[in-house]
C-alpha atoms as a PDB file:
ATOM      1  CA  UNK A   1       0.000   0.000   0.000  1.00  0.00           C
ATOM      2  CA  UNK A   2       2.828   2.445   0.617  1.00  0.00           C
ATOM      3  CA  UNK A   3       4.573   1.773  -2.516  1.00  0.00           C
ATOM      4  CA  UNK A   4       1.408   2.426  -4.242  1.00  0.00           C
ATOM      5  CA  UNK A   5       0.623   5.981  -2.558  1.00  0.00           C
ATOM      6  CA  UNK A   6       4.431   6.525  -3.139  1.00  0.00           C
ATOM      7  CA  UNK A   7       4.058   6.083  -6.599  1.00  0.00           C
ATOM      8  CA  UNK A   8       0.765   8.405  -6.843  1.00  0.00           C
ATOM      9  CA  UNK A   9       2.439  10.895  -5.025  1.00  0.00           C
ATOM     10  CA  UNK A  10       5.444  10.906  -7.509  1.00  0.00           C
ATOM     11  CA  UNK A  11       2.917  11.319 -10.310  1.00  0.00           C
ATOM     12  CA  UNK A  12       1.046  13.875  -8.714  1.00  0.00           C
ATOM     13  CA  UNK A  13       4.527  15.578  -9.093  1.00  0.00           C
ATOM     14  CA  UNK A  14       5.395  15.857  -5.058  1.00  0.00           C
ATOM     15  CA  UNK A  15       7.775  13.915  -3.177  1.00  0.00           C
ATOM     16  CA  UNK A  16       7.203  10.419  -2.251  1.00  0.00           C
ATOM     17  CA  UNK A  17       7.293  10.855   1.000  1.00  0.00           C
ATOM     18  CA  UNK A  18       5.008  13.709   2.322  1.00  0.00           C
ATOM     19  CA  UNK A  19       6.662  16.318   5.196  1.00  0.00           C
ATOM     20  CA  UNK A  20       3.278  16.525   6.668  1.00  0.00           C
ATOM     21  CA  UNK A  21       0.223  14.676   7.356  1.00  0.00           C
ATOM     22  CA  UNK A  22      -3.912  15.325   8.665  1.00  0.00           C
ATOM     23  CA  UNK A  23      -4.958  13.327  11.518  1.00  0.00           C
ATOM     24  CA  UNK A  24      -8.722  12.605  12.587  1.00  0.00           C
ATOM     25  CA  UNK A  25     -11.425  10.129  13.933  1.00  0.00           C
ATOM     26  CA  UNK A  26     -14.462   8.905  13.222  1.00  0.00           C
ATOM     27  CA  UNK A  27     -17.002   6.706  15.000  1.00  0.00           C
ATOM     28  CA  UNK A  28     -18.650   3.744  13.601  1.00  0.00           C
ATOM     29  CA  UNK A  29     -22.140   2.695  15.219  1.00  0.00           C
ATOM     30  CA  UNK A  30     -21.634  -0.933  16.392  1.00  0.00           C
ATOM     31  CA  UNK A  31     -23.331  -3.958  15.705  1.00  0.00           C
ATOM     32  CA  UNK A  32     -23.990  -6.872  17.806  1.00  0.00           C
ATOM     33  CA  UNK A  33     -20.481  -8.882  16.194  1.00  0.00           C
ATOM     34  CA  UNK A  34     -18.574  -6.109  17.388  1.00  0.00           C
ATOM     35  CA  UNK A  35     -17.617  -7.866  20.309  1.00  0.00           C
ATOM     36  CA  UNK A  36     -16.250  -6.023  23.222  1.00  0.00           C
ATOM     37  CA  UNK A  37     -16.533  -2.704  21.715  1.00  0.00           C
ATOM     38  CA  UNK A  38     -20.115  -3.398  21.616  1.00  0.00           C
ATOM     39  CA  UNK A  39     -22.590  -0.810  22.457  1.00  0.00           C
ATOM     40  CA  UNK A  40     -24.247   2.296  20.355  1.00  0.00           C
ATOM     41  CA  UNK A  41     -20.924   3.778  19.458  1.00  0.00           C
ATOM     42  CA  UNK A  42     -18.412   0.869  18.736  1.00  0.00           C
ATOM     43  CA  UNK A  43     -15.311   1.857  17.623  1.00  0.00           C
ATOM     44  CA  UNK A  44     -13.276   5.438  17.176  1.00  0.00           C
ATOM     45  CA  UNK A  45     -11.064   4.820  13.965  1.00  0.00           C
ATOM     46  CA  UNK A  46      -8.127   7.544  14.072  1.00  0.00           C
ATOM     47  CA  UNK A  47      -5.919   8.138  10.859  1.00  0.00           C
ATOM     48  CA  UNK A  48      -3.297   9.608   9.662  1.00  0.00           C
ATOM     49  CA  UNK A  49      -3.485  10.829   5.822  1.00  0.00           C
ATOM     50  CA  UNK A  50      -0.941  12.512   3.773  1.00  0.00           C
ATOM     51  CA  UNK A  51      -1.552  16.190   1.801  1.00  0.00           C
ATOM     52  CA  UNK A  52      -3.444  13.721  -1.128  1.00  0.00           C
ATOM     53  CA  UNK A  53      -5.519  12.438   1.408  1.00  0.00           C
ATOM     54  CA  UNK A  54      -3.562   8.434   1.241  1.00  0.00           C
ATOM     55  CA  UNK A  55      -3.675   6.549   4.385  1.00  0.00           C
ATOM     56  CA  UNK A  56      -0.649   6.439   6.301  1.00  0.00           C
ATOM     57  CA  UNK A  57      -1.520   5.283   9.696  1.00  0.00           C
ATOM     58  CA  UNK A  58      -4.543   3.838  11.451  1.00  0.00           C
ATOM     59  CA  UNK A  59      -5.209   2.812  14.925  1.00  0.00           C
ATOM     60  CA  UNK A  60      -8.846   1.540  16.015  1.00  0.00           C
ATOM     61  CA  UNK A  61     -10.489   2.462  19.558  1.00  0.00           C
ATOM     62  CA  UNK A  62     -13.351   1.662  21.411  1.00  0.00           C
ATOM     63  CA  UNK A  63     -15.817   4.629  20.501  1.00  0.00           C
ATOM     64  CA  UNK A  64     -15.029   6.472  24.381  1.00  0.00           C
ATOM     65  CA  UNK A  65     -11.209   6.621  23.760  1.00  0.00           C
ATOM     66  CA  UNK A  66      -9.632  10.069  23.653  1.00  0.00           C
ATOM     67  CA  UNK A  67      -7.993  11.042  20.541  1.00  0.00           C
ATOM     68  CA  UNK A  68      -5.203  13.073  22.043  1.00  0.00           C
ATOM     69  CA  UNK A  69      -4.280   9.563  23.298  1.00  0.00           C
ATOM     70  CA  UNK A  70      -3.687   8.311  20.187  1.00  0.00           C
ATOM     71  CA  UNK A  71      -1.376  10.702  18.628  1.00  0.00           C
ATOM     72  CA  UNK A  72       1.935   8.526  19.762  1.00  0.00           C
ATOM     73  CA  UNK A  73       0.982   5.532  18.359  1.00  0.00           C
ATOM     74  CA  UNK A  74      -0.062   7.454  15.361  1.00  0.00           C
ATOM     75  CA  UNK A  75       3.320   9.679  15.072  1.00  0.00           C
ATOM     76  CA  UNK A  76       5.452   6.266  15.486  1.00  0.00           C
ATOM     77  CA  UNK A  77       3.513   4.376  12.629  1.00  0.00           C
ATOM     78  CA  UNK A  78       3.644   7.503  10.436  1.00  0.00           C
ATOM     79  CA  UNK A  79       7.575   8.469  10.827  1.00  0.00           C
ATOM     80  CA  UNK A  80       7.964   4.517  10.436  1.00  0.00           C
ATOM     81  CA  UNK A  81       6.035   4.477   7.250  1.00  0.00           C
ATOM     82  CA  UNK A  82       7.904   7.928   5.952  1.00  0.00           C
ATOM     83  CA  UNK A  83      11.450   7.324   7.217  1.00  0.00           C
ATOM     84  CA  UNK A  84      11.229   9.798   9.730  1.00  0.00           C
ATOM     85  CA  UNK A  85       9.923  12.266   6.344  1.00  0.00           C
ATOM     86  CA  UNK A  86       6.965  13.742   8.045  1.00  0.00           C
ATOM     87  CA  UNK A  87       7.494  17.134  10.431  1.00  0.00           C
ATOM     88  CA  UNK A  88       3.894  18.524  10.616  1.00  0.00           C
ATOM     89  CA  UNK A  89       0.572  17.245  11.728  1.00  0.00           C
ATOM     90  CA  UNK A  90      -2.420  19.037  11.457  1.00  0.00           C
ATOM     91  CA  UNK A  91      -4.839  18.268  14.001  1.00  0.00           C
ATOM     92  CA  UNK A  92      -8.047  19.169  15.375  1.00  0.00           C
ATOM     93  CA  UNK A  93      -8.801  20.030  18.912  1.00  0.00           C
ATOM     94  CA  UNK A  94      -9.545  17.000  19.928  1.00  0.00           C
ATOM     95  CA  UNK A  95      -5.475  15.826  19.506  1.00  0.00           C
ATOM     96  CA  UNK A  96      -4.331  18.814  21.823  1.00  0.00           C
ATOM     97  CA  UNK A  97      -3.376  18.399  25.204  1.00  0.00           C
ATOM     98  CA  UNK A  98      -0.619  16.253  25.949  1.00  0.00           C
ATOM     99  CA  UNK A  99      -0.275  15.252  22.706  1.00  0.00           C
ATOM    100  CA  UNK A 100       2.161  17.960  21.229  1.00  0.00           C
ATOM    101  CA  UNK A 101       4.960  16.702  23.988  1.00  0.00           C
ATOM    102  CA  UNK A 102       4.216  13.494  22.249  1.00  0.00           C
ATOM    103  CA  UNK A 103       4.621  14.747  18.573  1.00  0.00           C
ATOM    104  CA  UNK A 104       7.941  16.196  19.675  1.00  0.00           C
ATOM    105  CA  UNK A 105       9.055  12.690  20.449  1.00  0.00           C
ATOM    106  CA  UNK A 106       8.995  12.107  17.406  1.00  0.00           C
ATOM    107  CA  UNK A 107       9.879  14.961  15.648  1.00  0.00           C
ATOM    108  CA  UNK A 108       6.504  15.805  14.849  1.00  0.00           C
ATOM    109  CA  UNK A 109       4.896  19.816  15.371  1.00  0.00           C
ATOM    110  CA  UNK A 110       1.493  19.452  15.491  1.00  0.00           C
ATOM    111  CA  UNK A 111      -0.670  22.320  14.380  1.00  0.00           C
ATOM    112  CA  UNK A 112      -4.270  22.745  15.478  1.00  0.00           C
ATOM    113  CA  UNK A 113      -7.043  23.468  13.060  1.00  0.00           C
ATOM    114  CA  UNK A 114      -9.122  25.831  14.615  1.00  0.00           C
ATOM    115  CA  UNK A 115     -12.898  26.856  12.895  1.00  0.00           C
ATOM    116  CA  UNK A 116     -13.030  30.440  12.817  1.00  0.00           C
ATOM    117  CA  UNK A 117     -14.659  32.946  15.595  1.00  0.00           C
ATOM    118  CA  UNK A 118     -17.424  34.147  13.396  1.00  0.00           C
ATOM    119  CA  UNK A 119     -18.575  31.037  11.589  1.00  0.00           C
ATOM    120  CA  UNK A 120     -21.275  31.326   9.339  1.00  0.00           C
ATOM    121  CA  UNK A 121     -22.849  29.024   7.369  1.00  0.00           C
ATOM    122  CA  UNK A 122     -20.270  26.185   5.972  1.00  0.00           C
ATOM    123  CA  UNK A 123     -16.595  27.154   6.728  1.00  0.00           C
ATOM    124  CA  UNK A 124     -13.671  25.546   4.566  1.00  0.00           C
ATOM    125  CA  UNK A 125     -10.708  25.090   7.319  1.00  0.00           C
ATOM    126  CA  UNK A 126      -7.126  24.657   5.417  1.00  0.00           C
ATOM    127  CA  UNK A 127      -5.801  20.845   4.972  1.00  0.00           C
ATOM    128  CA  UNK A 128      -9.022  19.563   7.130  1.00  0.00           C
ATOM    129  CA  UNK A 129     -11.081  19.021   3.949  1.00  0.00           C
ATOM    130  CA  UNK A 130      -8.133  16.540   3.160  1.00  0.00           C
ATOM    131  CA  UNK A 131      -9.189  14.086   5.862  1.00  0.00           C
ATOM    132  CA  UNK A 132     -12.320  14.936   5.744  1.00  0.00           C
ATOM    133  CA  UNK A 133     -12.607  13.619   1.889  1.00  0.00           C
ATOM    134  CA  UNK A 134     -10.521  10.558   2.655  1.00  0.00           C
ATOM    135  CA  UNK A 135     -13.259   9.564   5.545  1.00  0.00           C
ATOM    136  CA  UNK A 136     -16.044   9.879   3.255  1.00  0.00           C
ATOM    137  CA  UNK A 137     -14.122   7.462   0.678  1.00  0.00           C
ATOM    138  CA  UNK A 138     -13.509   5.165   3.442  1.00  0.00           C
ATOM    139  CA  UNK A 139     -17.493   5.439   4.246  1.00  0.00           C
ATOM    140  CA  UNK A 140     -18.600   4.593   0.600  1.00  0.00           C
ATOM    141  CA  UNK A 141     -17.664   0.995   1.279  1.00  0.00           C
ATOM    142  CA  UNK A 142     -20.471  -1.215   2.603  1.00  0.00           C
ATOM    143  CA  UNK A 143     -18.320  -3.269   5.201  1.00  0.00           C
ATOM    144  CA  UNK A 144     -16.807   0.165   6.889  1.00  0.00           C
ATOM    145  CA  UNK A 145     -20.571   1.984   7.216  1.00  0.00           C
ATOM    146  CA  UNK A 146     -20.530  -0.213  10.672  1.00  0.00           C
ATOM    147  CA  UNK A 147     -18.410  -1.736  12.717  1.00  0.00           C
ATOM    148  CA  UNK A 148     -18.986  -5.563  12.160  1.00  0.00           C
ATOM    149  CA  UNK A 149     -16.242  -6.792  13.141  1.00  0.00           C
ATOM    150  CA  UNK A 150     -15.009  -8.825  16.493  1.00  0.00           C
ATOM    151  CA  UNK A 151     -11.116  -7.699  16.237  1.00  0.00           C
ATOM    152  CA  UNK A 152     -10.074  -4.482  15.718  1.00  0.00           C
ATOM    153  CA  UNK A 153      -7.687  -5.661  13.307  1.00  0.00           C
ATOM    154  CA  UNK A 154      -9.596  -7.126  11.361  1.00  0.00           C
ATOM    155  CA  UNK A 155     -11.265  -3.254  11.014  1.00  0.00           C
ATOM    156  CA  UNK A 156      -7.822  -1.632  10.347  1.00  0.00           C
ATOM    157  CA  UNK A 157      -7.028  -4.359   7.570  1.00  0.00           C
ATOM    158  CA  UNK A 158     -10.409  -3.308   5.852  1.00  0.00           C
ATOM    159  CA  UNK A 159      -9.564   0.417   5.653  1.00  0.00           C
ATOM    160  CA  UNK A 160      -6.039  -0.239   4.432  1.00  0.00           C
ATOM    161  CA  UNK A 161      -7.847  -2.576   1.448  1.00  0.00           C
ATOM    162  CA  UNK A 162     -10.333   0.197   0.854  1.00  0.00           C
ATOM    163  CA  UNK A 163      -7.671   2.807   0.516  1.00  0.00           C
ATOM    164  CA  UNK A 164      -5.927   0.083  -1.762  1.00  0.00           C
ATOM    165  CA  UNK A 165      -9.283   0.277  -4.054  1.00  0.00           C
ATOM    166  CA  UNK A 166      -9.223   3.212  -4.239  1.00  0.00           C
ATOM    167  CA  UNK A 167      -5.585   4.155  -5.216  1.00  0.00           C
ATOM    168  CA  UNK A 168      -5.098   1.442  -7.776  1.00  0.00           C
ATOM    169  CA  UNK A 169      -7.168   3.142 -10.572  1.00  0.00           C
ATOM    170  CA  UNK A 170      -5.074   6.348 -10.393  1.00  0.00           C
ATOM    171  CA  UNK A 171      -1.478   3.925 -10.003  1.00  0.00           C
ATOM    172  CA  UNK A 172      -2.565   2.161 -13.582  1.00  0.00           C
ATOM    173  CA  UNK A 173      -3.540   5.289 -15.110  1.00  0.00           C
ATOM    174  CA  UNK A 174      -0.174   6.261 -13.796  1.00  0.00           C
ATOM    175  CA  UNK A 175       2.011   3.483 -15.037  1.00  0.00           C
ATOM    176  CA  UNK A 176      -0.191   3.340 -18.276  1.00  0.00           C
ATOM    177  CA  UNK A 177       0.621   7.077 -19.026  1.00  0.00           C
ATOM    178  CA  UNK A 178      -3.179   8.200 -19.015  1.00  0.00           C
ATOM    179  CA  UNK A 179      -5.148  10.595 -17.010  1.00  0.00           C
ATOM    180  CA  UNK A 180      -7.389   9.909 -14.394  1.00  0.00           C
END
């Protein structure tokens, strides 16, 4: 999967490996398979895309999990993935707290995404609408519109296929010289 977002980034004419990177979550209602995460909310699914919106990282939570928690595991898979590439994470609310000590671990600055004072109507906020997108992909697939499954790696394994889905069109018009 990383060679293939490596290789869409290259044709998108940026680096292979991006210098910074969008994290979110998003809940999935449970369903009685979803074994101890089981209830109305059953699991939090926290990722880290880059600038194209690709998946980098993904961790999956029981729905009550904080996401500033999260943001170590996160910033270890993500500078493991990248070769220690990535120096920026933009981040909602929601990641603040402790988590910027735990960006600087590993070399990470996180930046928080903050909606403006005077919001009216539908606000745009800068490199949010990345993530954003990349969830709704995610959500256009049947199997992650719940959470069905028992292990929550069997959850994480489903995104990374979806996100494989949806990159290989763009890779073969890629390698096959077209547009897409």
């Amino acid at each position: 999967m990383h060679d293939l977002r490596a290789l869409l980034r290259t044709y998108a004419g940026r680096g292979a490996q991006p210098p910074a990177v969008i994290l979110d979550s998003r809940t999935l209602q449970s369903t009685p398979t979803s074994g101890a995460r089981a209830g109305y909310d059953g699991a939090k699914v926290h990722a880290a895309v880059d600038t194209l919106g690709h998946l980098l990282a993904l961790t999956v939570t029981p729905a009550d999990a904080q996401d500033r928690a999260q943001v170590v595991d996160l910033a270890a898979q993500v500078q493991q993935v990248t070769g220690q590439h990535v120096t920026l994470d933009y981040v909602v609310r929601g990641y603040t707290g402790t988590a910027p000590a735990a960006g600087a671990a590993h070399g990470i600055h996180l930046e928080v995404v903050k909606h403006t004072e005077a919001k009216r109507g539908f606000v745009l906020l800068p490199r949010r609408w990345v993530v954003e997108r990349s969830v709704a992909w995610a959500a256009r697939f049947r199997r992650l519109a719940r959470d069905y499954e028992c292990l929550a790696p069997t959850l994480a394994g489903l995104h990374c296929l979806a996100f494989v889905c949806l990159m290989l069109p763009h890779a073969l018009a890629a390698t096959a010289g077209g547009t897409s």
